[in-house]
Protein backbone atom coordinates (compact mmCIF):
# COMPACT_ATOMS: atom_id res chain seq x y z
CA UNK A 1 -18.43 -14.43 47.90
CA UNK A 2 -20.98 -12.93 45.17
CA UNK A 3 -21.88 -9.25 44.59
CA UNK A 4 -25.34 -10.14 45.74
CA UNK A 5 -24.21 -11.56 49.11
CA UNK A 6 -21.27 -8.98 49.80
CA UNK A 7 -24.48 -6.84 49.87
CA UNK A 8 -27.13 -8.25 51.82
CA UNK A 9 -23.89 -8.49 54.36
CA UNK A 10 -23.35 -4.56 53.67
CA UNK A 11 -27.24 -3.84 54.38
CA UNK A 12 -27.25 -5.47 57.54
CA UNK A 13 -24.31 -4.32 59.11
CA UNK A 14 -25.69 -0.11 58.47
CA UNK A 15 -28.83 -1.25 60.23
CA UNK A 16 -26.92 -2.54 63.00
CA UNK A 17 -24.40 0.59 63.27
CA UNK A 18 -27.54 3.18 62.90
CA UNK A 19 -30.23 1.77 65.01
CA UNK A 20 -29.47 4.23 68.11
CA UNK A 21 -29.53 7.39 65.78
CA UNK A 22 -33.13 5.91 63.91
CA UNK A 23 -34.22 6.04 67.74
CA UNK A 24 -33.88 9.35 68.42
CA UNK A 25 -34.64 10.79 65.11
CA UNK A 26 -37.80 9.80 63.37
CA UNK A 27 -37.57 11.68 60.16
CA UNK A 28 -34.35 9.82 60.13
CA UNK A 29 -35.79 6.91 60.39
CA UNK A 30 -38.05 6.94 57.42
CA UNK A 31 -35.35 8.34 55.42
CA UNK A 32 -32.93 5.51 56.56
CA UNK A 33 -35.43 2.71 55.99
CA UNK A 34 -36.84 3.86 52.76
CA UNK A 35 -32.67 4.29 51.48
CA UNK A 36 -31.91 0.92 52.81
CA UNK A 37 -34.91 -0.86 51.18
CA UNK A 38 -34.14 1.07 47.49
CA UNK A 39 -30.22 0.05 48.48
CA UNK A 40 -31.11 -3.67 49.04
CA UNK A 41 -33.81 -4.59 45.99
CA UNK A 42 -31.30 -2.99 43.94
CA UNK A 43 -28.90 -5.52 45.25
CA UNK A 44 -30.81 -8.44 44.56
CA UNK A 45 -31.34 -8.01 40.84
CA UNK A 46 -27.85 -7.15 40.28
CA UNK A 47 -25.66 -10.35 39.52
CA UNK A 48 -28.37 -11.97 36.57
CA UNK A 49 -28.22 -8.71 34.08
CA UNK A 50 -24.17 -7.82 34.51
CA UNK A 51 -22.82 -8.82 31.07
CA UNK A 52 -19.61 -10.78 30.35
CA UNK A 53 -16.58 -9.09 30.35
CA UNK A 54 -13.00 -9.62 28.08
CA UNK A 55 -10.04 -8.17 30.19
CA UNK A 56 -7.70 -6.38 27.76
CA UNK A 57 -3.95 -4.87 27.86
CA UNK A 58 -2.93 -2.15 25.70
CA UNK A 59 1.28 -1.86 25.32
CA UNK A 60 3.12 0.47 23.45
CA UNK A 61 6.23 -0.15 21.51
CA UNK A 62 8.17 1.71 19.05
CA UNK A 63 11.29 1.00 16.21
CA UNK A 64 14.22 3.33 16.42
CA UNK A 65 14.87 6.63 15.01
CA UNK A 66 16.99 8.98 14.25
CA UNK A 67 16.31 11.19 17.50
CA UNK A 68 17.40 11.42 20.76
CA UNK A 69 14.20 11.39 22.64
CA UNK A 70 10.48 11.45 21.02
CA UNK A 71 8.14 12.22 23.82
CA UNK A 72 4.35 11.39 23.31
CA UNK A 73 1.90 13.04 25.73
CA UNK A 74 -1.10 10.33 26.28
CA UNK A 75 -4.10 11.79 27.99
CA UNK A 76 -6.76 9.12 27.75
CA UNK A 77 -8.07 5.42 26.11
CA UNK A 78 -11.88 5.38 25.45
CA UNK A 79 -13.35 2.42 23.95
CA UNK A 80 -16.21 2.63 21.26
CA UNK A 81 -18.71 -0.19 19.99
CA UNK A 82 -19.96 2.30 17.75
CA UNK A 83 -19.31 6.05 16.65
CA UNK A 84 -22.59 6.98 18.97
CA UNK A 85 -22.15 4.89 22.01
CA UNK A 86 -18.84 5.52 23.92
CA UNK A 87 -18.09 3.26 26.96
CA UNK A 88 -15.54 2.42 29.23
CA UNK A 89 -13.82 5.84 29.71
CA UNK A 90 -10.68 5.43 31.46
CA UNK A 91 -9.66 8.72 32.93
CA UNK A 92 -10.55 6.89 36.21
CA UNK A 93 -8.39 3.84 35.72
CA UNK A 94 -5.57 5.23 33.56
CA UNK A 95 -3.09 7.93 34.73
CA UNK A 96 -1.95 10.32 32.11
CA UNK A 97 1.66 9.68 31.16
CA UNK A 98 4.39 11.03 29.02
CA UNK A 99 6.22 8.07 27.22
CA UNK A 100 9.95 8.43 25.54
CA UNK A 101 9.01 5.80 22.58
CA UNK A 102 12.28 5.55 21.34
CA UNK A 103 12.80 3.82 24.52
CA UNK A 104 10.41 1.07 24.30
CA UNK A 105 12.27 -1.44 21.88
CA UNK A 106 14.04 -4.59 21.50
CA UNK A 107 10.91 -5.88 24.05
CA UNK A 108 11.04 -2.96 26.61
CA UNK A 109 7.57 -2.16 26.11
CA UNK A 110 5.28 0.03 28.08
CA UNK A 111 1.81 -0.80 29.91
CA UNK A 112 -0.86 1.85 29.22
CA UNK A 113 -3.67 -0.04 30.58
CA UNK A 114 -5.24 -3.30 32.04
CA UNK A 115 -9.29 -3.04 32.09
CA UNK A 116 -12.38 -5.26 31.59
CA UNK A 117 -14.90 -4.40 28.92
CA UNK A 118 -17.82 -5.95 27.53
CA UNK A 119 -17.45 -8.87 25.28
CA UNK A 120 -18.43 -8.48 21.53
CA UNK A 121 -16.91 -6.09 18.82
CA UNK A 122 -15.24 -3.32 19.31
CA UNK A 123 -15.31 -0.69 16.80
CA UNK A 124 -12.84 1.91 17.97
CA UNK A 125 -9.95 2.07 20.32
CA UNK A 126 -9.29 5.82 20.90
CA UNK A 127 -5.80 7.44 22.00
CA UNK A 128 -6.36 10.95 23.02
CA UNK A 129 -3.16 13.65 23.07
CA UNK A 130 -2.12 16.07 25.21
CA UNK A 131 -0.30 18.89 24.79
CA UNK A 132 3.46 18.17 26.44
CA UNK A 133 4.82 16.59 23.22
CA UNK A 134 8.77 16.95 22.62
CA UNK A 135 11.25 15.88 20.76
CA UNK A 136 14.95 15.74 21.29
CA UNK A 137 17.38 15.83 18.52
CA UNK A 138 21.04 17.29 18.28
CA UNK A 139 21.08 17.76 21.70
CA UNK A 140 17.81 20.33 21.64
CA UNK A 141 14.39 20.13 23.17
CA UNK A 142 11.18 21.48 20.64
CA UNK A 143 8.02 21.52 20.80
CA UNK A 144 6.14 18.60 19.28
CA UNK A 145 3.22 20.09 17.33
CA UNK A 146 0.57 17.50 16.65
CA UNK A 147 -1.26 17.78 13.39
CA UNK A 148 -4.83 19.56 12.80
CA UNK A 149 -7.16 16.60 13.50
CA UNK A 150 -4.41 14.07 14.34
CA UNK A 151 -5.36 14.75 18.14
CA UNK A 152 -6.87 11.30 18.62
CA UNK A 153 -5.64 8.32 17.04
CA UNK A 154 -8.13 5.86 16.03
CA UNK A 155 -7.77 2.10 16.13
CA UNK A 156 -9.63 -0.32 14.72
CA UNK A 157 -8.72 -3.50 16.26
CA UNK A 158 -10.77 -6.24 13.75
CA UNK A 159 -11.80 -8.38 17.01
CA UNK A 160 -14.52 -10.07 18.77
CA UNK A 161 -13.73 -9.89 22.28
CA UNK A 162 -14.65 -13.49 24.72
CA UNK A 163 -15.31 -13.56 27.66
CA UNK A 164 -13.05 -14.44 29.71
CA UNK A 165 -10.56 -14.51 27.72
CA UNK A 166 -7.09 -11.82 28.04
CA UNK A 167 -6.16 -9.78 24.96
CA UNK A 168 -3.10 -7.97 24.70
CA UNK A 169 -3.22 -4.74 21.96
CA UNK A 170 0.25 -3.52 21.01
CA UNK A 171 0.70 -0.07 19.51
CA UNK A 172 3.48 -0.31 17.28
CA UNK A 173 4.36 3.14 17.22
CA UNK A 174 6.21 4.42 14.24
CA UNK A 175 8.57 7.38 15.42
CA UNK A 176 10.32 7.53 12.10
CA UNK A 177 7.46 8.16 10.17
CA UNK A 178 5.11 9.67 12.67
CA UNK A 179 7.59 13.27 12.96
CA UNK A 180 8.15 15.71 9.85
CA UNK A 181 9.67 19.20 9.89
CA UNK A 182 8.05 22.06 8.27
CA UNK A 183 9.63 24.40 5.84
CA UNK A 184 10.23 26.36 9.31
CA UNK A 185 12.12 24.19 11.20
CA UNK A 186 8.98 23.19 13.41
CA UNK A 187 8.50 19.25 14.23
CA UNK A 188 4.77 18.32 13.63
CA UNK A 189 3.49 15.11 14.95
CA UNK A 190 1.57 12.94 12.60
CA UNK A 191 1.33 9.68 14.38
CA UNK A 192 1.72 6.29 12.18
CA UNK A 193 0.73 3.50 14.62
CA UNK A 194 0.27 -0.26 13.50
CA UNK A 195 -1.43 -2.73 15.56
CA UNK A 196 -1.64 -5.96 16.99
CA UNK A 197 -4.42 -7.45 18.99
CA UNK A 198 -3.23 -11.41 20.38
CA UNK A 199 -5.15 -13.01 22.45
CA UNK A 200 -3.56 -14.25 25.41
CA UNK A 201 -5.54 -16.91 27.49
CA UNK A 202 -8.55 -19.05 26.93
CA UNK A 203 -11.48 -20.15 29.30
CA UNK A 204 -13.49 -22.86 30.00
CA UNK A 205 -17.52 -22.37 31.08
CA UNK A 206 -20.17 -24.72 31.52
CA UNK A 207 -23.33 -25.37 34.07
CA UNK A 208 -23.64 -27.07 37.26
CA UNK A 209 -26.74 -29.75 37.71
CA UNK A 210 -27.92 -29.46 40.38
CA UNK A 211 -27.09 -25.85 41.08
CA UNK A 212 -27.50 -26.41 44.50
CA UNK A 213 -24.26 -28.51 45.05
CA UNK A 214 -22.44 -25.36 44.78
CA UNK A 215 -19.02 -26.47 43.91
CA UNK A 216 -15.69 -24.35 43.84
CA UNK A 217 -14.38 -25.62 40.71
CA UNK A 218 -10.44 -25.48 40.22
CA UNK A 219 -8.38 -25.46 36.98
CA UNK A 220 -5.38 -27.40 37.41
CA UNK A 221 -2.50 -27.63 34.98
CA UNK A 222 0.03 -30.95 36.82
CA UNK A 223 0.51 -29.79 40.09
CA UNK A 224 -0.56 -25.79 39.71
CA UNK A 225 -4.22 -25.09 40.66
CA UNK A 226 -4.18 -21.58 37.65
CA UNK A 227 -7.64 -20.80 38.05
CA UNK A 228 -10.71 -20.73 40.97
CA UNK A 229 -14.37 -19.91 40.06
CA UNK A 230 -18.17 -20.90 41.98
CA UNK A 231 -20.44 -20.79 39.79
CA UNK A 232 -23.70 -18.22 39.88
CA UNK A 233 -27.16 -18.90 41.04
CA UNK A 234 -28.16 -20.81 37.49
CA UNK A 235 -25.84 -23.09 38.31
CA UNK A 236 -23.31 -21.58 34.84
CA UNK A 237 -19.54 -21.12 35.88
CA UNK A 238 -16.69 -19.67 33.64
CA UNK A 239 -13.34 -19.72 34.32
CA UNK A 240 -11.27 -17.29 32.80
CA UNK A 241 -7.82 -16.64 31.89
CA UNK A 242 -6.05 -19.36 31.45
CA UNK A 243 -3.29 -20.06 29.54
CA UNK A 244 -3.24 -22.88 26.92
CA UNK A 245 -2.60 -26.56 27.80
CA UNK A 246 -4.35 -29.78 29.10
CA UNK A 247 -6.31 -29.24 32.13
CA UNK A 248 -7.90 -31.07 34.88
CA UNK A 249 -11.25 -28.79 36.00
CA UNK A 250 -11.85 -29.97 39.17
CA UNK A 251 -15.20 -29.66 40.79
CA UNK A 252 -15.26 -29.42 44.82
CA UNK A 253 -19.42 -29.43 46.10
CA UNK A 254 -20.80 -28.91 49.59
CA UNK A 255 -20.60 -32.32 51.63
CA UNK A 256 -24.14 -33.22 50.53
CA UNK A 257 -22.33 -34.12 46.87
CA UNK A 258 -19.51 -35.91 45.74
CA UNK A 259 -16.36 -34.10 43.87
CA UNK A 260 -15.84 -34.77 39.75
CA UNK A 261 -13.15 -33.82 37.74
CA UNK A 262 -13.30 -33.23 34.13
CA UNK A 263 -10.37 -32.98 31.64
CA UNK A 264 -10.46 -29.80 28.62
CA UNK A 265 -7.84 -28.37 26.77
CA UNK A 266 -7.39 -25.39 26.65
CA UNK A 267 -6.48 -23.27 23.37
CA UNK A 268 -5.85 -19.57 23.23
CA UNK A 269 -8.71 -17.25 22.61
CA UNK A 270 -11.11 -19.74 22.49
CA UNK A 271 -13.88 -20.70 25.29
CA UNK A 272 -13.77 -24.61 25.66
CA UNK A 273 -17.56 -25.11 26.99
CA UNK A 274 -17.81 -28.40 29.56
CA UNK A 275 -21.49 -28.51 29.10
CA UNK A 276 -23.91 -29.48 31.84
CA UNK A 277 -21.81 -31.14 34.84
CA UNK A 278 -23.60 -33.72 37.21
CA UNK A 279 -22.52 -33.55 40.64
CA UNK A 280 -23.82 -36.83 41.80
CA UNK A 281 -25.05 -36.68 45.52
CA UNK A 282 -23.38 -38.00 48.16
């Protein structure tokens, strides 16, 4: 079911619950109506103007070093398209964490985060520090300074982001290099981080002709339906996700049309577009 719908549903159900109360109360009752009726034209412009979203992973590895523990402190991801317009900041989705890097080789990488932002480029991926950095050596536990101005690590990651499409970013954090000691015996963190941005899945998108044959349309790979889509009220659909191979798209319409099936491959990072589909009737 669409945003729009889930909606309208939503709208009508609070009228139903709070008719006794609008009754009894009639200042209530142009308060309720006049919230409702914002609540509901808000909902029907809403599914045209959302943009396209990329869904992207950020991981965390590390190479050994010559330490016993090295224990980063990661307070926050914020994503920037440019340095004056910051979106998609993730205190709400990601939970602050401190990671033991020296643990996450040979493959045993870490998840930081899974979220959907808006397609296009992205200039800056920012890692924000807390303070509970330590580091274990010779059996000891000290205090992990981090650097003047080395608070937030800054990532470029050189891509244009699809839609649809999944991206996994891997931090290749560089514990050896990222720790010095002061002529005081202090441990200062200066992080060195390399990265890698892979795309992960493709998609597949096209249109729908007529839009009214509303059609579930199905990706399936042999015997494995991977993906499941409808397409919106323009009649454009886009699968997304899926991993690379030879596909069947299959498209399933209301009983006034007849199904069609389509074959696309589908390579990695890249949106295969199907074009206009005709659903012939029935």
């Amino acid at each position: 079911m669409c945003v729009r719908q889930s909606q309208t549903i939503l709208c009508v159900y609070l009228v139903r619950f709070i008719k006794p109360s609008l009754m009894k109360n009639p200042f209530l009752n142009y308060l309720t109506v006049i919230s409702l009726l914002l609540f509901c034209a808000s909902c029907d412009s809403g599914d045209s103007s959302d943009p396209e979203f990329a869904k992207v992973e950020i991981w965390l590895t590390d190479a050994p070093a010559d330490f016993q523990e090295v224990n980063i402190d990661i307070h926050n991801i914020l994503f920037m398209r440019n340095i004056d317009d910051q979106f998609g900041m993730t205190s709400r989705e990601f939970e602050e964490k401190v990671y033991d890097v020296l643990k996450l080789t040979n493959g045993a990488d870490a998840l930081l985060l899974t979220i959907d932002i808006p397609t296009g480029k992205i200039s800056e991926i920012r890692l924000e520090l807390g303070n509970n950095n330590t580091l274990k050596a010779h059996d000891q536990v000290y205090d992990l300074s981090v650097a003047s101005g080395q608070g937030i690590i800054r990532i470029q990651p050189n891509e244009t982001f699809e839609a649809g499409v999944t991206y996994k970013i891997l931090l290749d954090f560089d514990a050896a290099r990222s720790i010095v000691q002061s002529a005081n015996g202090r441990y200062i963190l200066k992080p060195v981080i390399r990265t890698i941005t892979e795309a992960q899945t493709g998609a597949v998108k096209g249109i729908i002709e007529p839009k009214e044959a509303t059609p579930v349309i199905y990706a399936i790979n042999g015997e494995d339906t991977v993906g499941t889509t409808y397409c919106d009220a323009t009649g454009h659909f886009l699968l997304r996700g899926i991993p690379a191979g030879s596909y069947k798209i299959s498209f399933a319409p209301n009983s006034d049309y007849l199904p069609v099936d389509k074959s696309v491959i589908i390579e990695t990072g890249v949106v295969a577009d199907v074009g206009a589909v005709e659903i012939p009737e029935n």
